[in-house]
Protein backbone atom coordinates (compact mmCIF):
# COMPACT_ATOMS: atom_id res chain seq x y z
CA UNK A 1 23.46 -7.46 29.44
CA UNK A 2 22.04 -7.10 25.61
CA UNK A 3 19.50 -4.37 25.12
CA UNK A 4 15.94 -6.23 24.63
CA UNK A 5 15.73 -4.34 20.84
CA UNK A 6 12.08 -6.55 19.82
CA UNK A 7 9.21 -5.86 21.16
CA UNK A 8 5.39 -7.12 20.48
CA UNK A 9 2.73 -4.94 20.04
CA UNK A 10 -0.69 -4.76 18.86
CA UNK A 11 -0.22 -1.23 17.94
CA UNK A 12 1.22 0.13 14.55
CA UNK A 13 3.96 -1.95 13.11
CA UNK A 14 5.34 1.96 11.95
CA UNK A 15 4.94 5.06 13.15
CA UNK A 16 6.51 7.67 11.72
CA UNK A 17 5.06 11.38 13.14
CA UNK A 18 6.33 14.82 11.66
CA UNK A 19 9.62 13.32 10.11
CA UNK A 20 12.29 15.71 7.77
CA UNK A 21 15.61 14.77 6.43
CA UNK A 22 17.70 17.59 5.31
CA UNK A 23 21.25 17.58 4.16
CA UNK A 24 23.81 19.91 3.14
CA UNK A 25 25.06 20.86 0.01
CA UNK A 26 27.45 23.38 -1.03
CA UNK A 27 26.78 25.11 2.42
CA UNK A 28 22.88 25.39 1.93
CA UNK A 29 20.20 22.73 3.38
CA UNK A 30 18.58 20.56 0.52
CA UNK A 31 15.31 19.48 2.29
CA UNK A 32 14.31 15.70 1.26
CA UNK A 33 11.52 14.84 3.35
CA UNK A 34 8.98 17.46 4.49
CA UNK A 35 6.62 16.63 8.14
CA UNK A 36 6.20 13.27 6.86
CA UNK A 37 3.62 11.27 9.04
CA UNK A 38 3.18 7.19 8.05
CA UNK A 39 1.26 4.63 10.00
CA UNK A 40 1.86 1.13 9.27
CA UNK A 41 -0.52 -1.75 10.73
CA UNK A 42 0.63 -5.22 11.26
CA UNK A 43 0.34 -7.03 8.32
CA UNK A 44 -0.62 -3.89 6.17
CA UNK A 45 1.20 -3.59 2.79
CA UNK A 46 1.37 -0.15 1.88
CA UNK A 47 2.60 1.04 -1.33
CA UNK A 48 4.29 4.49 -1.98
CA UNK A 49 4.68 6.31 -5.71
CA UNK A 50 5.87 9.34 -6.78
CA UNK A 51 8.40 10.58 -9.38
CA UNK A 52 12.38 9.93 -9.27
CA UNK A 53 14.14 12.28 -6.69
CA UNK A 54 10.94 12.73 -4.76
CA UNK A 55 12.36 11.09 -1.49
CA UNK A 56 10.68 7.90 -1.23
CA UNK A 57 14.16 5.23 -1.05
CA UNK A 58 14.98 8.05 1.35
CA UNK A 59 11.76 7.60 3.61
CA UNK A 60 12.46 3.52 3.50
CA UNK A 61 16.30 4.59 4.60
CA UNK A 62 15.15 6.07 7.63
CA UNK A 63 12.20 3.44 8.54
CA UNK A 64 15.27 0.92 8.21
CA UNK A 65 17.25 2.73 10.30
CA UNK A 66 20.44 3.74 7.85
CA UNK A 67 19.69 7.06 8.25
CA UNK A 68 18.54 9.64 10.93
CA UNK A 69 15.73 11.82 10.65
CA UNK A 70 16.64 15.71 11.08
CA UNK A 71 13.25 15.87 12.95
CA UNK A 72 10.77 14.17 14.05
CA UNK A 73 10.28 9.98 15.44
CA UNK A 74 10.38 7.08 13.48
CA UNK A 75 8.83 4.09 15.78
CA UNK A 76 9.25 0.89 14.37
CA UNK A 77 7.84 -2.75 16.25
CA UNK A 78 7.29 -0.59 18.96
CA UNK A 79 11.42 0.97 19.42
CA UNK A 80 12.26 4.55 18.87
CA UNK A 81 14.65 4.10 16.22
CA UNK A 82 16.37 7.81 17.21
CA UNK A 83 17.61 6.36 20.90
CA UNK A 84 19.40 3.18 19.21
CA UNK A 85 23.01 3.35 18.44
CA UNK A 86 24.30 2.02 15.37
CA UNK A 87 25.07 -1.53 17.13
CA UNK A 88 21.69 -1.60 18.13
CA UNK A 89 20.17 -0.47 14.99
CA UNK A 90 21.89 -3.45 12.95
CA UNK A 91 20.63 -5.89 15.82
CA UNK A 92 17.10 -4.50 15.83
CA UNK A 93 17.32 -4.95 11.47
CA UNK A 94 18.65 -8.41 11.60
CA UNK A 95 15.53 -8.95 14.04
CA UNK A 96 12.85 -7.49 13.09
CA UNK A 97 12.69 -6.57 9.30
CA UNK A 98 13.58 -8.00 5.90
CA UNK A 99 14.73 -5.18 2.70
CA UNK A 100 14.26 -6.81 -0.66
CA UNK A 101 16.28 -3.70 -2.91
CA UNK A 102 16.04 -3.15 -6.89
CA UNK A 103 20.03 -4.80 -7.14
CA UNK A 104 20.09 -8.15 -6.08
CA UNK A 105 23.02 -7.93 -3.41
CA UNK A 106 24.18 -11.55 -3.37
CA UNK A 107 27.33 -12.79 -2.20
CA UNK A 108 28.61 -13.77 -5.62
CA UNK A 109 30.78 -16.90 -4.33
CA UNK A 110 27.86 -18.11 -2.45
CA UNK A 111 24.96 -20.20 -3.84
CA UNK A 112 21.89 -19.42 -3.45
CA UNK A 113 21.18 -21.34 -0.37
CA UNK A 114 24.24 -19.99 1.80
CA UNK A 115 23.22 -16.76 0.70
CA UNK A 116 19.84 -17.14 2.18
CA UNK A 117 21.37 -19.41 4.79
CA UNK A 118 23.49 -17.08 5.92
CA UNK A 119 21.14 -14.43 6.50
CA UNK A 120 18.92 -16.51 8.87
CA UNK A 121 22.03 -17.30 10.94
CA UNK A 122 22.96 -13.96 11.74
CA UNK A 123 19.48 -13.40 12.43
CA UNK A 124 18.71 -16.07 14.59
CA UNK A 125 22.37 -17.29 15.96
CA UNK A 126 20.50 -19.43 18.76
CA UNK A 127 19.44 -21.88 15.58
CA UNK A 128 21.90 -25.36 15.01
CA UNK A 129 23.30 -25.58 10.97
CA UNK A 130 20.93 -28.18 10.51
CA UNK A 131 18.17 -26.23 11.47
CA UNK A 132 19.45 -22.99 9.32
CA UNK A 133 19.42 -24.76 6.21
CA UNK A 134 16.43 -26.77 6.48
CA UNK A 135 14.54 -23.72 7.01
CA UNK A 136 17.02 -21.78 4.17
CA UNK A 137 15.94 -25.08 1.78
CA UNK A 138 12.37 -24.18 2.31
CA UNK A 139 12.60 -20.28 1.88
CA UNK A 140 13.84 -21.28 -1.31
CA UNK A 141 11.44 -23.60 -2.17
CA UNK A 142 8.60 -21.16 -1.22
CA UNK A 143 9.83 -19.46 -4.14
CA UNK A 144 10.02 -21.89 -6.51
CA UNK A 145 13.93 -22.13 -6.38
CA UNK A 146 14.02 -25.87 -5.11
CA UNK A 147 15.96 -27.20 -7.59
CA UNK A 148 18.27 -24.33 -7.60
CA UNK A 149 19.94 -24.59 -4.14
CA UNK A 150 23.56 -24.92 -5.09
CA UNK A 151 23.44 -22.38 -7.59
CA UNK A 152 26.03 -19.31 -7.79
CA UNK A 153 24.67 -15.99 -8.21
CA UNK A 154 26.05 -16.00 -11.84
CA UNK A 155 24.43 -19.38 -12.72
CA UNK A 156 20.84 -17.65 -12.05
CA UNK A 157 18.73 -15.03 -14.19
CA UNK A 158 17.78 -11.76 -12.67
CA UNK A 159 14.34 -12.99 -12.06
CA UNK A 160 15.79 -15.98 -9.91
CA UNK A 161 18.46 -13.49 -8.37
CA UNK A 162 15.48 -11.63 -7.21
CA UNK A 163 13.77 -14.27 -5.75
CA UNK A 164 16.56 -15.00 -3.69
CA UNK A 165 16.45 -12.11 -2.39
CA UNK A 166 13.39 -12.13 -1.53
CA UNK A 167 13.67 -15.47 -0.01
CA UNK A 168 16.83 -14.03 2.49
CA UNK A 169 14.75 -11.25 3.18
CA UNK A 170 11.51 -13.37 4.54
CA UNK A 171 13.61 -16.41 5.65
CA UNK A 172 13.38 -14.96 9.51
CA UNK A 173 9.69 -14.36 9.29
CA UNK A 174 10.31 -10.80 10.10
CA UNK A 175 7.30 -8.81 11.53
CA UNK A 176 8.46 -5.79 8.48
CA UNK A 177 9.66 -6.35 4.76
CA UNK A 178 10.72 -2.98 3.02
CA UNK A 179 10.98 -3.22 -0.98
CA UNK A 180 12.69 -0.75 -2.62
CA UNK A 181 11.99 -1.10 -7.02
CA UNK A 182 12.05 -4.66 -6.41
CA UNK A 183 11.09 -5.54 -9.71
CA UNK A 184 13.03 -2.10 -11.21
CA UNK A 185 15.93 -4.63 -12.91
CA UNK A 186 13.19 -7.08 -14.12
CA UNK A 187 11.07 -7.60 -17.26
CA UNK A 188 7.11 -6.83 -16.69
CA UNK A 189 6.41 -11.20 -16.77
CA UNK A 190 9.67 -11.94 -14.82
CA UNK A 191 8.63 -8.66 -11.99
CA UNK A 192 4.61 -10.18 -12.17
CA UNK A 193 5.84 -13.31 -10.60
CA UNK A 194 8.52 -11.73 -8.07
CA UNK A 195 5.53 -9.66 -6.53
CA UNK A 196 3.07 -12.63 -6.74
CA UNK A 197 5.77 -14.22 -4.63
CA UNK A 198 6.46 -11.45 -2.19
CA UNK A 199 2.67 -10.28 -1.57
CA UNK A 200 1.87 -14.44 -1.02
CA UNK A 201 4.51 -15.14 1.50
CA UNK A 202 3.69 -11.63 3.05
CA UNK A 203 0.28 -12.77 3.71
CA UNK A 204 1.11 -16.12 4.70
CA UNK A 205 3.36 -14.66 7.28
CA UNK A 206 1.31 -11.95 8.68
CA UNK A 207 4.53 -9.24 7.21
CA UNK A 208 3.35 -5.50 6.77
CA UNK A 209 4.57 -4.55 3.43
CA UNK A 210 6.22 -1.02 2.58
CA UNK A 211 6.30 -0.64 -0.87
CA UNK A 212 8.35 1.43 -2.76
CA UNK A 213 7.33 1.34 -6.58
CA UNK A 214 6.98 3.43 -9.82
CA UNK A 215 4.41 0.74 -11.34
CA UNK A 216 0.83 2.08 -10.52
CA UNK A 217 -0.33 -1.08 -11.27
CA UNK A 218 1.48 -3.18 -9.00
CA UNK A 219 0.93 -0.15 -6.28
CA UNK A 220 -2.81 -1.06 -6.79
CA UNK A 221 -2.39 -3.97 -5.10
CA UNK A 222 -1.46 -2.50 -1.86
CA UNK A 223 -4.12 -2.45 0.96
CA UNK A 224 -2.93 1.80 1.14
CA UNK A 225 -1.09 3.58 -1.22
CA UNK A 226 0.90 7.10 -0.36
CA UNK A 227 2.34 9.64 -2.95
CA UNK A 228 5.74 11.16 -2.64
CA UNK A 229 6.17 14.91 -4.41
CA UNK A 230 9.00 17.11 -3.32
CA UNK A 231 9.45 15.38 -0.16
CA UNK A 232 5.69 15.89 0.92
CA UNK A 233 3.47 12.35 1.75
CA UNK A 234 -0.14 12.06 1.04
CA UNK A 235 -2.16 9.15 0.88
CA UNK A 236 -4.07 8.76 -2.53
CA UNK A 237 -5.52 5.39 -1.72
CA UNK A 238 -8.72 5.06 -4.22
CA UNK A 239 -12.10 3.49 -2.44
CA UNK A 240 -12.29 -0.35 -4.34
């Protein structure tokens, strides 16, 4: 019988309590993350800053599950993440969260609506073809790519690649969306309108954000923002 990997809860969409991530190089640990605590609400978008190398894509790697904390828990939609194996953990993803990264990660000989298509069949296999791309059509759609459903990867501009992207990533309605630089590859009008789009259908869908982002403007927007500095968290939300 399948391991039951979702689970709903009122209480924090993450919790992560005490975490560090080491790893070693040239026989000496190189210490990442340092007894970093997050809690995440449902429906919270967080945003987290902090200079290059500082370990925040590293903190988003372990609250998606593709690495392994040294120490600590990482509690995600209620399930330890540390007592999944790696079966589990891609079931629990495909279920339960959405990653939108700074590369656009399309299946080149797809168009766009496979691409998102495929995504929401994986994650929801119980669903007929029909139903997958109607609801792939309007994912699309939601993003203002309506007219661009048979389009190739190549036939798009990085803004429109994005919004794919972001468009497989929410097609599921997933309780979690982690964003890693998703406007890094974009110019400052193109990335404007990818994170109008993202923090709109986040909303709509009652998605807790996680936010990873070296624009202090766009971290503004976040309902909490956290700064990453040599692997140490603290949250530098200012009072609005």
């Amino acid at each position: 019988m399948e391991t039951v990997l979702v689970k709903t809860s009122t209480a924090a969409i993450i919790d992560a309590r005490n975490v560090t991530y080491s790893l070693e190089v040239a026989w000496r640990p190189l210490h990442i993350l340092k007894q970093v605590s997050l809690r995440v609400a449902p429906a919270e978008v967080v945003a987290i800053v902090g200079p290059s190398g500082s370990g925040k894509t590293s903190l988003l790697m372990l609250l998606a599950g593709l690495e392994r904390a040294t120490t600590g828990s990482v509690s995600v939609n209620g399930a330890d993440l540390e007592a999944l194996d790696e079966d589990d953990l891609a079931r629990f993803r495909r279920k339960t969260m959405g990653i939108v990264f700074q590369s656009f990660h399309l299946i080149p000989s797809l168009t766009a609506h496979d691409n998102v298509g495929l995504a929401l069949e994986i994650a929801q296999p119980q669903l007929s073809m029909s139903q997958v791309r109607e609801r792939a059509a309007a994912a699309l759609t939601a993003v203002g790519l309506g007219d661009r459903l048979d389009h190739r990867p190549s036939a798009l501009s990085g803004g429109e690649q994005q919004r794919v992207g972001l468009a497989r990533a929410m097609v599921a309605n997933p309780p979690l969306l982690l964003a890693d630089e998703p406007t890094g590859n974009l110019d400052q009008t193109t990335g404007a309108v990818v994170v109008d789009l993202m923090f709109d259908l986040a909303r709509k869908q009652g998605t807790a954000v996680v936010l990873i982002t070296h624009d202090p403007h766009l971290a503004e927007r976040a309902d909490r923002v956290f700064t990453m500095t040599a692997g140490e968290l603290v949250e530098t939300t200012v009072a609005r």
